[in-house]
C-alpha atoms as a PDB file:
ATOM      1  CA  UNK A   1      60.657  49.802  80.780  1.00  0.00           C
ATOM      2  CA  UNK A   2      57.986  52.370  81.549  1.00  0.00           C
ATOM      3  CA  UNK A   3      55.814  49.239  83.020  1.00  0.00           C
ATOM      4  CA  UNK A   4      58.897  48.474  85.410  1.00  0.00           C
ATOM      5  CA  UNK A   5      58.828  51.524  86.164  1.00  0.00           C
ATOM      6  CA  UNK A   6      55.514  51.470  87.433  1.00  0.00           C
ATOM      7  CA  UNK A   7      55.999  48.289  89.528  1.00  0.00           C
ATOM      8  CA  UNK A   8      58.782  49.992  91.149  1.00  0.00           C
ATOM      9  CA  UNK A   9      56.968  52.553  91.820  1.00  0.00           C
ATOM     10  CA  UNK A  10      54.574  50.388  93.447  1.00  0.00           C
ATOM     11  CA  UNK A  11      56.806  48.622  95.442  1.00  0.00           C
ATOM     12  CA  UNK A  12      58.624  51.899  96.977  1.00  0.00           C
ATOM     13  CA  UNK A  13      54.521  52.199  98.228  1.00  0.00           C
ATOM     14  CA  UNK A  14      54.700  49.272 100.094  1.00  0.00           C
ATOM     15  CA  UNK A  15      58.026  49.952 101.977  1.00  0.00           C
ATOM     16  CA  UNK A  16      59.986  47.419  99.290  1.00  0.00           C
ATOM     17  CA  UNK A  17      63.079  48.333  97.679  1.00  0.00           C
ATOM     18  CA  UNK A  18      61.625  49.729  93.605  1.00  0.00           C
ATOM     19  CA  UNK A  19      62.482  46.817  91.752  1.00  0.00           C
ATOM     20  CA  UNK A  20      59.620  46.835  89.114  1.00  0.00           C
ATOM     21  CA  UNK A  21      60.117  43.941  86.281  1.00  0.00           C
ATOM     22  CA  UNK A  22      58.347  43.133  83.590  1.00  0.00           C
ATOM     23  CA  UNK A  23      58.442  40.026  80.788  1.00  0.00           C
ATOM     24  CA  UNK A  24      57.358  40.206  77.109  1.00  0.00           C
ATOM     25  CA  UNK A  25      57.280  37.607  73.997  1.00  0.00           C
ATOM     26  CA  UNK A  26      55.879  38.827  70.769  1.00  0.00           C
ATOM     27  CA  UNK A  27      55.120  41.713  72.081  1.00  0.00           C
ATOM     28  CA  UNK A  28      52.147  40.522  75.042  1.00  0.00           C
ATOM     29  CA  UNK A  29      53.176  41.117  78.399  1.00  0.00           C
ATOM     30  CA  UNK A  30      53.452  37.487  80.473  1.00  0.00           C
ATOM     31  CA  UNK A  31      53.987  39.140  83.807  1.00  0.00           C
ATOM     32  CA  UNK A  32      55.077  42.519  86.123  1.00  0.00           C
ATOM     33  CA  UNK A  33      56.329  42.413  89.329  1.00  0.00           C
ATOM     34  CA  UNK A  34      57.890  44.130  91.635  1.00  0.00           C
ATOM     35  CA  UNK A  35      60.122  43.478  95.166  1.00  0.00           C
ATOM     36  CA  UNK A  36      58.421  41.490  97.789  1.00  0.00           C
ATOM     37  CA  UNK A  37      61.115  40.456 100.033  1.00  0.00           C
ATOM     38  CA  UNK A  38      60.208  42.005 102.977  1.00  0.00           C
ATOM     39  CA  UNK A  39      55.666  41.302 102.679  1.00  0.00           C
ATOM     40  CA  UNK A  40      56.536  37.778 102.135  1.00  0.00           C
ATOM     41  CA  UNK A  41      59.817  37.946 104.780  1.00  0.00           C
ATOM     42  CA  UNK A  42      61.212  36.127 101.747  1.00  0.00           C
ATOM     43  CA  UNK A  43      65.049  36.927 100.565  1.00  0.00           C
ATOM     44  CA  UNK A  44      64.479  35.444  97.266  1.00  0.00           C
ATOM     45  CA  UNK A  45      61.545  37.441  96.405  1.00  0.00           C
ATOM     46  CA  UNK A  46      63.009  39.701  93.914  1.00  0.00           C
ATOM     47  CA  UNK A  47      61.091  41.064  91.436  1.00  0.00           C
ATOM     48  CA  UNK A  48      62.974  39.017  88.886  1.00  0.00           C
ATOM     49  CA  UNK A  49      62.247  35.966  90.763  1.00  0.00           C
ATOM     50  CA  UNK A  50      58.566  37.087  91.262  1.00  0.00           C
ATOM     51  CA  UNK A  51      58.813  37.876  86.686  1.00  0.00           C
ATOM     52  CA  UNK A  52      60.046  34.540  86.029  1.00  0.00           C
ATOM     53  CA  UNK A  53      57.639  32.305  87.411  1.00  0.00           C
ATOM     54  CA  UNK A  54      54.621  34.021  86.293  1.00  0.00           C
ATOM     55  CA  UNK A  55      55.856  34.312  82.796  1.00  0.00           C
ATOM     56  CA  UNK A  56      56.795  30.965  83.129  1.00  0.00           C
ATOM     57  CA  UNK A  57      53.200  29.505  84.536  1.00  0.00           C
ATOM     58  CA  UNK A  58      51.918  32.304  81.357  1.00  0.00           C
ATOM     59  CA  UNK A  59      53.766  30.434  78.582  1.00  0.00           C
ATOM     60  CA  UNK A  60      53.167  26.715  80.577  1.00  0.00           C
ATOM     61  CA  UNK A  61      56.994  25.951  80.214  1.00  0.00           C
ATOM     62  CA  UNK A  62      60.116  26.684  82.253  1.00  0.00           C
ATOM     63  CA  UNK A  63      62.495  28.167  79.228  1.00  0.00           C
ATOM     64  CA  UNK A  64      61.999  31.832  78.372  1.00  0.00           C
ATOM     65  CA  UNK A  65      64.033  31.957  75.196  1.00  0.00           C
ATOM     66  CA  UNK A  66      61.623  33.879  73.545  1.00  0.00           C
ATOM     67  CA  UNK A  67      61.562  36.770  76.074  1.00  0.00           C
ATOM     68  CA  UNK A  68      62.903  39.502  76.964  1.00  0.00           C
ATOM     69  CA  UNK A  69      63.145  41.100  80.845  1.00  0.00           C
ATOM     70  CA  UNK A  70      62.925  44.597  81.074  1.00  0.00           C
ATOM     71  CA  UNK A  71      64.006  44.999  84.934  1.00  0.00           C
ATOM     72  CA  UNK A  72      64.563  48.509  86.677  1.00  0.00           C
ATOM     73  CA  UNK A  73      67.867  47.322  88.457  1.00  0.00           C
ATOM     74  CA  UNK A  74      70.631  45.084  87.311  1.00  0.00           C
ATOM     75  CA  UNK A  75      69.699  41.811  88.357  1.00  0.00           C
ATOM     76  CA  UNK A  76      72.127  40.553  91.496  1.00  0.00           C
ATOM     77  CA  UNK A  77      73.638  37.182  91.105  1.00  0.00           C
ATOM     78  CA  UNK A  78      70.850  34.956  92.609  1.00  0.00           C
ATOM     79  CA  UNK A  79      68.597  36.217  89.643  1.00  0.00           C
ATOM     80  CA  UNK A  80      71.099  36.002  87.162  1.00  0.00           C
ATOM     81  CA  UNK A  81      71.336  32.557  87.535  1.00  0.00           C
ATOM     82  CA  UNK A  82      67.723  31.658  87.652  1.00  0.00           C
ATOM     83  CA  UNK A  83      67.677  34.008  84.281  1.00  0.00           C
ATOM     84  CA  UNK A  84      70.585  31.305  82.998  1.00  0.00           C
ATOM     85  CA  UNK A  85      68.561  28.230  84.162  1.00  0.00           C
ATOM     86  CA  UNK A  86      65.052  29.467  82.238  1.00  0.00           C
ATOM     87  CA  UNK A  87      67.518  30.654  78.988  1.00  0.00           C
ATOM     88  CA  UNK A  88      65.732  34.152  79.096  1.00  0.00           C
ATOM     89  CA  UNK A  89      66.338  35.250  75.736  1.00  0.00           C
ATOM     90  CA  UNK A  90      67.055  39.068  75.884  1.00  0.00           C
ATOM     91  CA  UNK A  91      67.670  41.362  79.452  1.00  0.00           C
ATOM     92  CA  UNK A  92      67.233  45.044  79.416  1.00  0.00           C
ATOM     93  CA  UNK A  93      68.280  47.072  82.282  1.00  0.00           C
ATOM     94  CA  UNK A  94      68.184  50.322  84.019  1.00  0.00           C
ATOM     95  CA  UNK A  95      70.555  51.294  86.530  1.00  0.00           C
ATOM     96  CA  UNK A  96      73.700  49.231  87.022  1.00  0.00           C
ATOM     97  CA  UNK A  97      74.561  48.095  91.046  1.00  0.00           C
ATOM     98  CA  UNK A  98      78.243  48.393  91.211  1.00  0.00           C
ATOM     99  CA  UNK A  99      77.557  46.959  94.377  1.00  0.00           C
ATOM    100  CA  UNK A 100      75.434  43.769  94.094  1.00  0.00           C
ATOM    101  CA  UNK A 101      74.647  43.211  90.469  1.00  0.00           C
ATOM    102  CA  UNK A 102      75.389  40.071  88.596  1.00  0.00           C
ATOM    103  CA  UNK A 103      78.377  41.419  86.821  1.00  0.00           C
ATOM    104  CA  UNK A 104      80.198  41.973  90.515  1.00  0.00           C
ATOM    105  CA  UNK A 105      80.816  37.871  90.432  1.00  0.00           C
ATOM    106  CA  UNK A 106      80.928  37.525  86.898  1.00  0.00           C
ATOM    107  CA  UNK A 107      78.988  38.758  83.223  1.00  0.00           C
ATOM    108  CA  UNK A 108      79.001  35.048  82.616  1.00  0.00           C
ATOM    109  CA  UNK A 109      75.797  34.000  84.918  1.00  0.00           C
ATOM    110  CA  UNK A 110      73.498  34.817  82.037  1.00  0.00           C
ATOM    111  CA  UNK A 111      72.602  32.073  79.699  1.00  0.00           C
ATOM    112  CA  UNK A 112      75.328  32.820  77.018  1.00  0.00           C
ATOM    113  CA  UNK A 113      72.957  33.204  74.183  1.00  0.00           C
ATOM    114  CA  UNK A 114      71.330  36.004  76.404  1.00  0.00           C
ATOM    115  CA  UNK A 115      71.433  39.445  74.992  1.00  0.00           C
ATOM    116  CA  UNK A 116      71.886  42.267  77.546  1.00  0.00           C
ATOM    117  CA  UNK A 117      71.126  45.756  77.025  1.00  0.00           C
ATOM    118  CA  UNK A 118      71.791  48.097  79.600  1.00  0.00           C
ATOM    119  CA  UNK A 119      71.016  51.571  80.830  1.00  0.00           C
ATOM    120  CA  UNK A 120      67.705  51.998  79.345  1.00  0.00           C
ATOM    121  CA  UNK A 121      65.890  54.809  81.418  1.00  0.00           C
ATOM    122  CA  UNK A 122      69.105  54.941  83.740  1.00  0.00           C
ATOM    123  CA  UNK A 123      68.310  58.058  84.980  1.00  0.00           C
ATOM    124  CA  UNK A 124      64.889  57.624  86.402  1.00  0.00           C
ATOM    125  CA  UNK A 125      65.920  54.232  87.337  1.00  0.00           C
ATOM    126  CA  UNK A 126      68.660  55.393  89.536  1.00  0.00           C
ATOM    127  CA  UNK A 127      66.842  58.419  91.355  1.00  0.00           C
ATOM    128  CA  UNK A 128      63.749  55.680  92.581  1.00  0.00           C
ATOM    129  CA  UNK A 129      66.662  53.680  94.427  1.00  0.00           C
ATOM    130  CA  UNK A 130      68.816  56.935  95.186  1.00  0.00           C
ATOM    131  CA  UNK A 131      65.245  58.555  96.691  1.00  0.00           C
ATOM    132  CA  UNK A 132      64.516  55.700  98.261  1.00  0.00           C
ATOM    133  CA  UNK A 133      67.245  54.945 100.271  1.00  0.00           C
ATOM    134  CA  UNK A 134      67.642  58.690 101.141  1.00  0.00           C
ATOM    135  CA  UNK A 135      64.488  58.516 102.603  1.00  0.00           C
ATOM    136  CA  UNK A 136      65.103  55.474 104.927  1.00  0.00           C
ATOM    137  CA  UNK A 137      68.465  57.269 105.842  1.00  0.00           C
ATOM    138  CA  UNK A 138      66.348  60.786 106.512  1.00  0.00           C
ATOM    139  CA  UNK A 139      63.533  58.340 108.502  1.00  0.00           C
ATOM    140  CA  UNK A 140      66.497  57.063 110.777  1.00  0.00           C
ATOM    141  CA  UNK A 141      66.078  53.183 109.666  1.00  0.00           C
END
């Protein structure tokens, strides 16, 4: 999670909401990644999204099974799904998004052999978004 961290870190630097991902298998890192929605002008440009192909070009094969997602955020339901269609193996989370996370629709958008663990560094994952936002609100945007 601490790498997460640092990608969304990284993104709040580049005026993108801190999302910070990261995938493993056997303990290597594939890929990190963090929000690009608004460099690219790209709504699907999560940092999930942005994980799960390069892990996926990393391991040359579409099917993460054997991986595990740390992500900073609870993933909304556009990235669920994806997560479902590559069979990501295990999901660890930070903050939950009553709001727009995944389990908003429904906690059956994961792969059902995925294993979710949740608020993992919750704290410091909620105060990037929390601080973030504030900020926007403070800057008048």
């Amino acid at each position: 999670m601490r790498l997460a961290l640092a990608e969304a870190r990284a993104a709040a630097q580049c005026g993108e909401v801190p999302i910070g991902a990261v995938v493993v298998a056997g303990g290597r890192t594939l890929a990190r990644a963090h929000n690009l929605t608004e460099t690219l002008g790209d709504v699907t440009a999560h940092a999930e999204m942005q994980a799960l192909t390069s892990a996926a070009s990393a391991l040359g094969g579409k099917y993460l099974d054997r991986c595990t997602l740390y992500v900073t955020v609870e993933p909304c339901p556009m990235c669920a799904a994806a997560l479902r269609w590559a069979q990501l193996g295990t999901l660890v989370y930070g903050a939950s998004d009553p709001k727009r996370g995944y389990t908003v629709v429904s906690d059956k958008l994961l792969h059902p052999k995925t294993v979710v663990v949740s608020g993992v560094s919750e704290p410091e994952c909620s105060a990037l978004m929390t601080d973030f936002f504030a900020a926007l609100r403070n800057a008048g945007r």
